[in-house]
Protein backbone atom coordinates (compact mmCIF):
# COMPACT_ATOMS: atom_id res chain seq x y z
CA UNK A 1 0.00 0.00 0.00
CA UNK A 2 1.33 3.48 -0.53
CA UNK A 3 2.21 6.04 2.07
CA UNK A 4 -1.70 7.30 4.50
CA UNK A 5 -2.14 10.54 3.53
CA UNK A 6 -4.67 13.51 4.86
CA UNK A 7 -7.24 13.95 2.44
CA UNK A 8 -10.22 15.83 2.54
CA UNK A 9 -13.17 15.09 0.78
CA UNK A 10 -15.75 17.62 -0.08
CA UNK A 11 -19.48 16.67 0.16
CA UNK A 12 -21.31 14.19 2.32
CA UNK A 13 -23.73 12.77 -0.88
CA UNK A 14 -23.07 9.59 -2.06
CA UNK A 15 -20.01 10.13 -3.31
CA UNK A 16 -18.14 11.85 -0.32
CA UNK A 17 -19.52 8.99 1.83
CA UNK A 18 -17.89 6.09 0.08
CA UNK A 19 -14.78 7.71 -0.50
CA UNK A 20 -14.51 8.36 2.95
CA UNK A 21 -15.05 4.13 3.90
CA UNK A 22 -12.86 3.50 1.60
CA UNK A 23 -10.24 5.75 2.23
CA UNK A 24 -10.52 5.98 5.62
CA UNK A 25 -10.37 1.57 5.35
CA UNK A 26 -7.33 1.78 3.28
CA UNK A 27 -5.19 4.02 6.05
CA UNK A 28 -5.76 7.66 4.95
CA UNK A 29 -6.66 10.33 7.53
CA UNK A 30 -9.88 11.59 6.05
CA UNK A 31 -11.66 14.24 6.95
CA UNK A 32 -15.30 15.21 5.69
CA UNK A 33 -16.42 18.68 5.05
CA UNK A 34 -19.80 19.37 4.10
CA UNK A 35 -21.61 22.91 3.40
CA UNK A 36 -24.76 22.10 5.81
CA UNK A 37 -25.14 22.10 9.59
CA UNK A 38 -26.42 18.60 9.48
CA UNK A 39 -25.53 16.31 6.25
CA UNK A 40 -28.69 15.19 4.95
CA UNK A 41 -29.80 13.37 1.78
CA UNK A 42 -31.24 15.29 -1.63
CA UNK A 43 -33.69 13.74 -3.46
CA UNK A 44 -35.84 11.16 -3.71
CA UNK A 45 -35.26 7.41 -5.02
CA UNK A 46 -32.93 5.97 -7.81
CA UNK A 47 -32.15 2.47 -8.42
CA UNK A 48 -28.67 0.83 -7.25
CA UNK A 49 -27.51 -1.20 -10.18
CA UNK A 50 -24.85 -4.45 -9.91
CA UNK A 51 -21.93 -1.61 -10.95
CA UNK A 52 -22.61 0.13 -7.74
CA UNK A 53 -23.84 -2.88 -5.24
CA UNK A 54 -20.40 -4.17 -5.94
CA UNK A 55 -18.79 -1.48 -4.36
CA UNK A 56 -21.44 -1.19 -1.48
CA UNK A 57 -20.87 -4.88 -0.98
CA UNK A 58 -16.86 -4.46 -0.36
CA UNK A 59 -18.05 -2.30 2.13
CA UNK A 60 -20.58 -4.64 3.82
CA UNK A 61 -23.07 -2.26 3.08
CA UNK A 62 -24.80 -4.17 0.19
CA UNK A 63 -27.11 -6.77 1.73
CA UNK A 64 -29.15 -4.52 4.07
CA UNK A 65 -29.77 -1.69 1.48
CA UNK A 66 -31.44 -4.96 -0.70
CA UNK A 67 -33.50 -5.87 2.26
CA UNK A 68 -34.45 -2.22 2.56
CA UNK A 69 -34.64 -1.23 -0.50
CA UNK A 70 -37.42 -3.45 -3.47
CA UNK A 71 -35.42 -5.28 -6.02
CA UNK A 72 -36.28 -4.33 -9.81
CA UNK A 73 -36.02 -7.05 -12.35
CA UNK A 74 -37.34 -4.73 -14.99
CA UNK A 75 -37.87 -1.16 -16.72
CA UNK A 76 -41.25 -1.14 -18.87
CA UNK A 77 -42.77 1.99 -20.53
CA UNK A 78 -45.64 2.12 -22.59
CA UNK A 79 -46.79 4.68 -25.21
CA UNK A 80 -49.73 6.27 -22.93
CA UNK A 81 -51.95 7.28 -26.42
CA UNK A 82 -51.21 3.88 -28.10
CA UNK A 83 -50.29 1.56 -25.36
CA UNK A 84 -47.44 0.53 -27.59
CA UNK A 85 -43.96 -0.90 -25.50
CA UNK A 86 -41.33 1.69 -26.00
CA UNK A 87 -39.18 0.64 -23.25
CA UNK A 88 -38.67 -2.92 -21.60
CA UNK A 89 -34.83 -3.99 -20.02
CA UNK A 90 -35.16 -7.06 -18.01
CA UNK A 91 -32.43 -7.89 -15.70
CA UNK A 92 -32.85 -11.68 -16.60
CA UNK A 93 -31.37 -11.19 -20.35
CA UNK A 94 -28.16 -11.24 -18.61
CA UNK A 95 -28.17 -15.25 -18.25
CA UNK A 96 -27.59 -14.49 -14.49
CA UNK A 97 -29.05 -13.63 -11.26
CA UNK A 98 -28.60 -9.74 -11.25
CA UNK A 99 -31.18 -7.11 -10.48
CA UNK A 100 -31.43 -3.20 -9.77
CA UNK A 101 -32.51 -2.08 -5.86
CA UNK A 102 -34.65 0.88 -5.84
CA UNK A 103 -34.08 2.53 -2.71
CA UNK A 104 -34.89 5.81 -0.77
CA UNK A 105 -32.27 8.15 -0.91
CA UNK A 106 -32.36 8.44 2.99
CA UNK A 107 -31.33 4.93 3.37
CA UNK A 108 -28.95 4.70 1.19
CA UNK A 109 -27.58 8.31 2.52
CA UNK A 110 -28.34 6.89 6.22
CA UNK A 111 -26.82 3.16 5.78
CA UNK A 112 -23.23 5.25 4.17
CA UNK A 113 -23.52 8.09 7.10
CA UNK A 114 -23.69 5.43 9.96
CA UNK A 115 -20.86 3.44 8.44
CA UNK A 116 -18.73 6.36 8.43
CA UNK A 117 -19.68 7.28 12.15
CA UNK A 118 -18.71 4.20 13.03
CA UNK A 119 -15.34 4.93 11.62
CA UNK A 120 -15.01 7.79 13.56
CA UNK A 121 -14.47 9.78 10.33
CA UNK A 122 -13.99 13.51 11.00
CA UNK A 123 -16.44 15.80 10.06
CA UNK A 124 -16.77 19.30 9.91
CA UNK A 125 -20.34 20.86 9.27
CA UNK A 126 -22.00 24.34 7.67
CA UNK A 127 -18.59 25.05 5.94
CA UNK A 128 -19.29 26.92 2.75
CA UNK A 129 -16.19 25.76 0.66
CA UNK A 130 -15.25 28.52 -2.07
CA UNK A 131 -11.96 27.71 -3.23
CA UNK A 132 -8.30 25.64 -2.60
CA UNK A 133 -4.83 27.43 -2.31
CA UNK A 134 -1.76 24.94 -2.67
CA UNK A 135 0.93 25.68 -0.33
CA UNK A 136 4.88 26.02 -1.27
CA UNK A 137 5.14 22.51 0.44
CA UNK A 138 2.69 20.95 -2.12
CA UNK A 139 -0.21 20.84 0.62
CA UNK A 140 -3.37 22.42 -0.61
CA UNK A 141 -5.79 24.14 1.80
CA UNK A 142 -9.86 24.48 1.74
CA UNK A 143 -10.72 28.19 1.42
CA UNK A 144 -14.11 28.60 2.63
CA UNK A 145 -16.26 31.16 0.99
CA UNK A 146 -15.64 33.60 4.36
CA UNK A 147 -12.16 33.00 3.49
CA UNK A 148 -10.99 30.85 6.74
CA UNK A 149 -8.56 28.00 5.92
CA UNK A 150 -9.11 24.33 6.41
CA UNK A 151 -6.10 21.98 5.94
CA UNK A 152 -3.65 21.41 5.15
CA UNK A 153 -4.10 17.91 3.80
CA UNK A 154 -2.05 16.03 1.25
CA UNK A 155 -4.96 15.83 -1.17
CA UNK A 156 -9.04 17.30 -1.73
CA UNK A 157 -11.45 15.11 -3.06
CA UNK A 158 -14.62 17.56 -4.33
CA UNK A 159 -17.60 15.29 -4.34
CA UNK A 160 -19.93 18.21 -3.81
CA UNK A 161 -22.02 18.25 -7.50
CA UNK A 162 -22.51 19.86 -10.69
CA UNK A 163 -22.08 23.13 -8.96
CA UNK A 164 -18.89 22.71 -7.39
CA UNK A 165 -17.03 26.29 -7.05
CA UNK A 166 -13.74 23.76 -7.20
CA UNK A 167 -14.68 22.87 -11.11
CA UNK A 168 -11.83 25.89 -12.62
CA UNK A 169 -8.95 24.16 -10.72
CA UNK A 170 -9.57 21.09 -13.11
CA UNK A 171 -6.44 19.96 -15.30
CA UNK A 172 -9.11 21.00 -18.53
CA UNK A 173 -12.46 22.92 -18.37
CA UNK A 174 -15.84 21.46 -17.54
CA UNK A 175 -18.09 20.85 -20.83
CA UNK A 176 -21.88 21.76 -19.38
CA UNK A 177 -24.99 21.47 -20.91
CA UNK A 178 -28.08 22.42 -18.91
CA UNK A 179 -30.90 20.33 -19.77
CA UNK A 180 -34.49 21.83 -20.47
CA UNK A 181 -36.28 18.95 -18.99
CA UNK A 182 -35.89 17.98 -15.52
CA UNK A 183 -38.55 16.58 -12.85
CA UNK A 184 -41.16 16.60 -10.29
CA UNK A 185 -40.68 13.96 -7.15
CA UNK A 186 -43.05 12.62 -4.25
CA UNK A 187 -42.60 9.65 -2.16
CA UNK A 188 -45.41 8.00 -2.07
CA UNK A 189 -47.16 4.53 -0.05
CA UNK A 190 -47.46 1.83 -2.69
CA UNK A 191 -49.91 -0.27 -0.68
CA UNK A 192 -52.36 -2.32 -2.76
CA UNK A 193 -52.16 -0.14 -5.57
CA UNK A 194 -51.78 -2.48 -8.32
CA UNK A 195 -48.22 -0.85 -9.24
CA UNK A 196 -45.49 -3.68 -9.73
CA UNK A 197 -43.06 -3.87 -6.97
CA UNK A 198 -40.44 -5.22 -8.86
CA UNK A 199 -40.69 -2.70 -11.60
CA UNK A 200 -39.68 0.59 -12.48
CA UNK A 201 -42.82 1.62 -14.57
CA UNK A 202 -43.06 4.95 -16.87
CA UNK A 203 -45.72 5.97 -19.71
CA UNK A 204 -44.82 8.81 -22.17
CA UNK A 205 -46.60 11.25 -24.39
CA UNK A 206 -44.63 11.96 -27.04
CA UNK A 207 -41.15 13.10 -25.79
CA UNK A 208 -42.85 15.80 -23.54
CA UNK A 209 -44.42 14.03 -20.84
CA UNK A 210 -43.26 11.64 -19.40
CA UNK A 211 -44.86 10.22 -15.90
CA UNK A 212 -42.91 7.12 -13.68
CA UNK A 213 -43.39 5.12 -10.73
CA UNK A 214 -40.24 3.84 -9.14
CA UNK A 215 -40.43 1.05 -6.27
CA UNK A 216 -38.12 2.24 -3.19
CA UNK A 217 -39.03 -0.49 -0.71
CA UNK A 218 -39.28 0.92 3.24
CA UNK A 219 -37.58 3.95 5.22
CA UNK A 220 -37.71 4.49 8.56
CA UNK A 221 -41.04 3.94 10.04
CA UNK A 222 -43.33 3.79 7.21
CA UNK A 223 -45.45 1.39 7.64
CA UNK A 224 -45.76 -0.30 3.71
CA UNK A 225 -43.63 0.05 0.73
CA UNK A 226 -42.79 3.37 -0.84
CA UNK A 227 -42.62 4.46 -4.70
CA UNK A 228 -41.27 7.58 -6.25
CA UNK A 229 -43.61 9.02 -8.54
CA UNK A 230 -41.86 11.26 -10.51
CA UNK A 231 -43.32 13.83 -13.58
CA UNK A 232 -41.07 15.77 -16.52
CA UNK A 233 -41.32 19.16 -16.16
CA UNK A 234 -39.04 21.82 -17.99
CA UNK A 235 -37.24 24.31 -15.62
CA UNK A 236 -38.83 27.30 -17.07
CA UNK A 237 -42.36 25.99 -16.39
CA UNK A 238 -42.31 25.21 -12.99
CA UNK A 239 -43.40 28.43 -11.96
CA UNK A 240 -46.39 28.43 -14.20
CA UNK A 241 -46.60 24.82 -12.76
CA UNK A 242 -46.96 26.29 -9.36
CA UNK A 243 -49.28 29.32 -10.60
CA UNK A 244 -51.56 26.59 -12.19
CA UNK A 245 -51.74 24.62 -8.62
CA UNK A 246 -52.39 21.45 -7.77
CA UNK A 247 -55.31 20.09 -8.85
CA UNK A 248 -54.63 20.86 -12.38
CA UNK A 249 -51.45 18.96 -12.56
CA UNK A 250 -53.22 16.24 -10.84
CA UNK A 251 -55.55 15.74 -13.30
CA UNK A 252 -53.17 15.99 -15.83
CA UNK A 253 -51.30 13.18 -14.68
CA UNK A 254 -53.97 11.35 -14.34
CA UNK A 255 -55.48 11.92 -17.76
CA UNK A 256 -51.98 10.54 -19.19
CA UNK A 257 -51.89 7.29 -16.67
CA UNK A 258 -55.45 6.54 -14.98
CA UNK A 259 -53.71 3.42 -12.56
CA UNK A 260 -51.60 6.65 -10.97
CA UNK A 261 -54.99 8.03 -9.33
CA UNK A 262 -54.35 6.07 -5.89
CA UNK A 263 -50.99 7.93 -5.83
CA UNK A 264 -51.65 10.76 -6.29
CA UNK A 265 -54.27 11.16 -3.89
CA UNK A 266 -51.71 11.19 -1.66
CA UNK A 267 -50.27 14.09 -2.28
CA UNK A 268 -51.78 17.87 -0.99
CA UNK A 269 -49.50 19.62 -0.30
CA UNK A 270 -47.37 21.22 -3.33
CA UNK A 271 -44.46 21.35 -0.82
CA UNK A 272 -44.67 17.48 -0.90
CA UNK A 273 -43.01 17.67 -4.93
CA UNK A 274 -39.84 18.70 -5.38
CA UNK A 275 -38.03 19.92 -8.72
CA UNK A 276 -34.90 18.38 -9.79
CA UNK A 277 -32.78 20.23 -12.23
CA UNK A 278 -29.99 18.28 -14.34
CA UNK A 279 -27.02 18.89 -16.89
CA UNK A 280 -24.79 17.26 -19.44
CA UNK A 281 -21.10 17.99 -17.76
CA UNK A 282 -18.22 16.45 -18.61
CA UNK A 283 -14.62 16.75 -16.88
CA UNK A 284 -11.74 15.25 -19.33
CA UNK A 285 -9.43 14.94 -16.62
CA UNK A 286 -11.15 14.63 -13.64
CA UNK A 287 -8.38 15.85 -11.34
CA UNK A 288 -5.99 18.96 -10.76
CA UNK A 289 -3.23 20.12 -8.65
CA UNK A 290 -3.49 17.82 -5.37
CA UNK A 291 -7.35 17.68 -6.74
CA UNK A 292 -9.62 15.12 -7.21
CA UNK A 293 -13.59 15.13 -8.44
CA UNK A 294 -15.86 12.60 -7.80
CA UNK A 295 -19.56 11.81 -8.76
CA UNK A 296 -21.64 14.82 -10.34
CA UNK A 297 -18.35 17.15 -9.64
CA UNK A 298 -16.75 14.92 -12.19
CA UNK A 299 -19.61 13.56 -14.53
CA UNK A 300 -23.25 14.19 -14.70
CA UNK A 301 -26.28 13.59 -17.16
CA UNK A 302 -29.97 13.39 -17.03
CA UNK A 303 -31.59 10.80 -14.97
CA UNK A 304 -32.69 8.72 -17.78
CA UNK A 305 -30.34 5.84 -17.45
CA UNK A 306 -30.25 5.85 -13.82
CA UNK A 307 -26.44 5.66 -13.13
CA UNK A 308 -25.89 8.96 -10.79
CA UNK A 309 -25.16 7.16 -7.89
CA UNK A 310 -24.00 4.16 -9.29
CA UNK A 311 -21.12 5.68 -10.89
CA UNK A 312 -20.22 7.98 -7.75
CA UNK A 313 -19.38 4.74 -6.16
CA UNK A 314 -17.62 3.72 -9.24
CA UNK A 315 -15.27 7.02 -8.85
CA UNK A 316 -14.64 6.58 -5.04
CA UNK A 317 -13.65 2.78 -5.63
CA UNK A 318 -11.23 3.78 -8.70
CA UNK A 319 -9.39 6.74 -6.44
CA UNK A 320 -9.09 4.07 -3.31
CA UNK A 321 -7.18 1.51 -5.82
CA UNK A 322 -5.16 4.11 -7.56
CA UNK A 323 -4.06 5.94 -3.89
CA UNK A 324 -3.18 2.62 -3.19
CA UNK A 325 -1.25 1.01 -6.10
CA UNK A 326 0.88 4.71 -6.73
CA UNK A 327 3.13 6.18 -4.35
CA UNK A 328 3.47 9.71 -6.42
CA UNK A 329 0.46 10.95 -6.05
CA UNK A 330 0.46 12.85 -9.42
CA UNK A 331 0.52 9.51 -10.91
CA UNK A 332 -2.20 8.09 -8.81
CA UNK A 333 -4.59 10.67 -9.65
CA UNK A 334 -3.57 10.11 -13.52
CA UNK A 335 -4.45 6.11 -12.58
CA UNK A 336 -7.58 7.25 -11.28
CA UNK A 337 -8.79 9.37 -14.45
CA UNK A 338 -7.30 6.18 -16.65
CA UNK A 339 -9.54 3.67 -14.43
CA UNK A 340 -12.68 5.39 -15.01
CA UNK A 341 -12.38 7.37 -18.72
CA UNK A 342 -13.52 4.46 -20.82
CA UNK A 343 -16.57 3.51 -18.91
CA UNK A 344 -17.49 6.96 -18.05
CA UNK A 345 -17.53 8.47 -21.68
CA UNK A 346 -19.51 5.46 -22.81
CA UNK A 347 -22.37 6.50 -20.43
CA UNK A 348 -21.86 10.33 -21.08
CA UNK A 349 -22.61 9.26 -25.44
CA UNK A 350 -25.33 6.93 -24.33
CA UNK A 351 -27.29 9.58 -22.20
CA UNK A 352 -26.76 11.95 -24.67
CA UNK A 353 -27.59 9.93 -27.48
CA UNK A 354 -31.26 8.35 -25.70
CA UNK A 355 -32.14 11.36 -23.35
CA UNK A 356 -33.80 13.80 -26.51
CA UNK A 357 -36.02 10.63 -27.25
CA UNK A 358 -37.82 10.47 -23.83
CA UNK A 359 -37.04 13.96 -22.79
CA UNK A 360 -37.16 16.85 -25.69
CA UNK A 361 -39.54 18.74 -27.54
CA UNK A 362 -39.30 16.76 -30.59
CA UNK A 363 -41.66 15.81 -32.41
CA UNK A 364 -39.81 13.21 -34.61
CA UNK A 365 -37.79 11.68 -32.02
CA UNK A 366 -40.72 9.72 -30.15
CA UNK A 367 -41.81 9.06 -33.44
CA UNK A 368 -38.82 6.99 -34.17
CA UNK A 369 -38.58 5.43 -30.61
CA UNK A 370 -42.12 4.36 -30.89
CA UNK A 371 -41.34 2.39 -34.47
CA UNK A 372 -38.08 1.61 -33.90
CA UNK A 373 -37.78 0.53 -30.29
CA UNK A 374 -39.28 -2.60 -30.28
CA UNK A 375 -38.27 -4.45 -33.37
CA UNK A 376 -34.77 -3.81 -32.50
CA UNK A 377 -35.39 -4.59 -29.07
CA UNK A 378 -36.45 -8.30 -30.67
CA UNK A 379 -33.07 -8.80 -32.58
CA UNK A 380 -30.91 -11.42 -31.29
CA UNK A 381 -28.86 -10.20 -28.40
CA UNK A 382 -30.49 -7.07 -28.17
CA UNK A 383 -31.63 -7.67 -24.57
CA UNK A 384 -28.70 -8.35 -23.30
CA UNK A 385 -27.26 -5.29 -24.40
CA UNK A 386 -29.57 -3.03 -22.94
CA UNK A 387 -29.52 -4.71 -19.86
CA UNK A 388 -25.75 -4.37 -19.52
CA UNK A 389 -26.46 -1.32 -20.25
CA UNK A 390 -28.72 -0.43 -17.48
CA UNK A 391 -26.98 -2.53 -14.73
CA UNK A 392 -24.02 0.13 -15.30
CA UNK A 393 -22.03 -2.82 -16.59
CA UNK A 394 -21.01 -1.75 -20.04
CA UNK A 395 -17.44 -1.55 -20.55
CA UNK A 396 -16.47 -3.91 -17.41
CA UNK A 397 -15.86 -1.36 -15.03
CA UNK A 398 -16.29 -4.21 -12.32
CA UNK A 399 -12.89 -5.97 -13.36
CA UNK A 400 -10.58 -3.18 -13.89
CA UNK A 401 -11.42 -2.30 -10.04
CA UNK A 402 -11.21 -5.43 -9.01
CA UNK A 403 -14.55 -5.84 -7.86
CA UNK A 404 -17.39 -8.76 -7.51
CA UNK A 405 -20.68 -8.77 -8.20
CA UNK A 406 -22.12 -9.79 -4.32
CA UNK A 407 -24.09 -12.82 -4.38
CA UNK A 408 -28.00 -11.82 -4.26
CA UNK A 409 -31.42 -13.38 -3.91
CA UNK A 410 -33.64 -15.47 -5.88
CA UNK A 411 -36.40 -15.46 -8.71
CA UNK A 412 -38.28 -12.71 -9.18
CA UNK A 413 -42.23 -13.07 -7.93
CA UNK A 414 -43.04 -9.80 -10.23
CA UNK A 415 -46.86 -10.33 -11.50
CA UNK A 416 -47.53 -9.38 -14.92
CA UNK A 417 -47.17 -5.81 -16.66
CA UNK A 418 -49.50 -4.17 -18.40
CA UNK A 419 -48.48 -5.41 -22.14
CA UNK A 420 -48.17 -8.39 -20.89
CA UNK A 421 -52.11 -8.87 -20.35
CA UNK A 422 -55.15 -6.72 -19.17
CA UNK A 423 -53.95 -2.56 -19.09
CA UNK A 424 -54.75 -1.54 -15.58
């Protein structure tokens, strides 16, 4: 192993967590510095894929977030005018026992907070970081935005986001792209609602409108299994959204997907949605002077093929094993960018390349999807590629870390889909 060193690692998402276990496990003196008074998750559910339960099971963590969390065996959308499949990925095209977790954000934030607590990790809360100053001795320094120092440590990780004020100390500028489209969320009690538990479920209107219900299992003390229910929405509307109020949306919703009804009766309150914005950003080097990014900081894209937080725990894995197969540190954090370019830039084309055909204004682009979708979806092999491509397995990003796939649970007991039988 090389020499510990004192790192600090910006951010206490998903990202910051797991580096911290992981560095903090391989002998580095970590300390965590996040912007709130109490680090809390953001958002509301996403689905861990086999790329990212590897990493959570080196940690230990794997096997209670699937017993928390519901295990999805499949992604279905259906054309909500023509009932037509336009999306369907099942985990089982993979010829082996692999499925996604959809889980609350809150667990998986809580199950990575309480690991690192029980590390005794240092943390220091509601500091604003603004900027890093490198030292003569090669040590960098956290500036915080009221210009007090933090540090110095031998190397920053920034795994605080897309809008990381670190971003210009980058070896090469970001690439960004905002996105038009982003989304409404609720968390919702999936009782007997008819919804799939084992499926993440969507129906689309055009590219436009697009309405989902995601399976997240239990948090906390809720009494019954949870969903996210989640609505497209451009950024630009969602004050005419909010002018409009709720019942209107409501019935909107529930003009495009009648089975949603039970859902969202649940929801009153406007304050019970919230907006999520997202962006096409791109480091090419991921790292800079004593600087590492992580997660969003380093990579983000819409939320269409689900790999956010997978590949977060991707990047925090791939800085652990380069820290810890390079002595220089220059050349570890050159390992690091090496270990995760190729997969990384083959998820960056592929959200690029699907997001405009369930997300856009086009006109012509769900037009294609609709025809061309399924029969290719039918050609030999075709499953299996889409379902590697889902599970965040694409490129073997597993192998070059060294990881393994933990061992999971049985057959799926997921009834039948609409498509597959009456439409509810």
């Amino acid at each position: 192993m090389s020499r510990s060193r004192a790192i600090a690692i910006v951010g206490c998402g998903t990202a910051g967590l797991a580096a911290a276990l992981l560095l903090e496990r391989a002998g580095h003196k970590v300390t965590l510095v996040e912007r709130f008074s109490e680090p809390q998750p953001l958002g509301s559910g996403l689905i861990l894929q086999p790329s990212g339960l590897a990493v959570l099971d080196a940690l230990g963590l794997a096997a209670p977030l699937i017993a928390t969390g519901s295990r999805i065996d499949r992604l279905f959308g259906l054309n909500a005018t023509t009932g037509s499949v336009v999306l369907d990925v099942r985990y089982a095209a993979l010829k082996r026992e692999r499925f996604g977790v959809g889980i609350h954000r809150a667990a998986l934030f809580e199950t990575l907070f309480t690991g690192v607590q029980r590390q005794s990790i240092a943390i220091e809360t509601g500091v604003e970081v603004g900027d890093v100053e490198t030292g003569r001795d090669g040590t960098v320094s956290l500036v915080t935005a009221s210009g007090h120092r933090i540090g110095p440590f031998d190397l920053v990780v920034d795994a605080s986001g897309t809008r990381s004020p670190l971003l210009g100390h980058a070896v090469r500028p970001v690439a960004r792209t905002p996105l038009s489209y982003g989304a409404l969320w609720a968390n919702v009690a999936l009782g007997e609602t008819g919804f799939d538990q084992h499926a993440l479920e969507q129906r689309y209107h055009r590219a436009s409108v697009m309405v989902g219900v995601l399976p997240i299992g239990r948090h906390g003390e809720e009494p019954e299994p949870q969903a996210a229910l989640f609505w497209s929405l451009k950024a630009d509307a969602l004050e005419a959204w909010r002018s409009a109020g709720l019942a209107a949306w409501k019935s909107e919703v529930e003009r495009t997907w009648p089975a949603t009804a039970p859902l969202l009766a649940q929801i009153a309150d406007p304050e019970q949605l919230t907006f999520a914005s997202y962006r096409h950003q791109t480091l090419p080097q991921p790292f800079g002077q004593r600087l590492a990014f992580i997660g969003d900081a380093a990579h983000s894209t819409s939320p269409q093929l689900g790999q956010g937080a997978n590949m977060a725990l991707l990047d925090a894995c791939a800085l652990a094993v380069a820290l810890d197969d390079a002595a220089d540190l220059d050349v570890a954090l050159r390992n690091y960018a090496q270990l995760r370019s190729w997969h990384v830039r083959l998820y960056q084309a592929a959200s690029r390349m699907f997001t405009p055909f369930y997300q856009s204004d086009s006109a012509v682009l769900p037009l294609i999807r609709d025809k061309v979708v399924p029969p290719l979806a039918r050609l030999p092999g075709a499953d299996r590629m889409l379902a590697l491509l889902v599970a965040g397995l694409v490129g073997n990003p597993l192998r070059r870390l060294g990881l393994k796939e933990p061992a999971i649970a049985g057959e799926s007991d997921r009834p039948a889909l609409a498509g597959e039988g009456a439409e509810r």
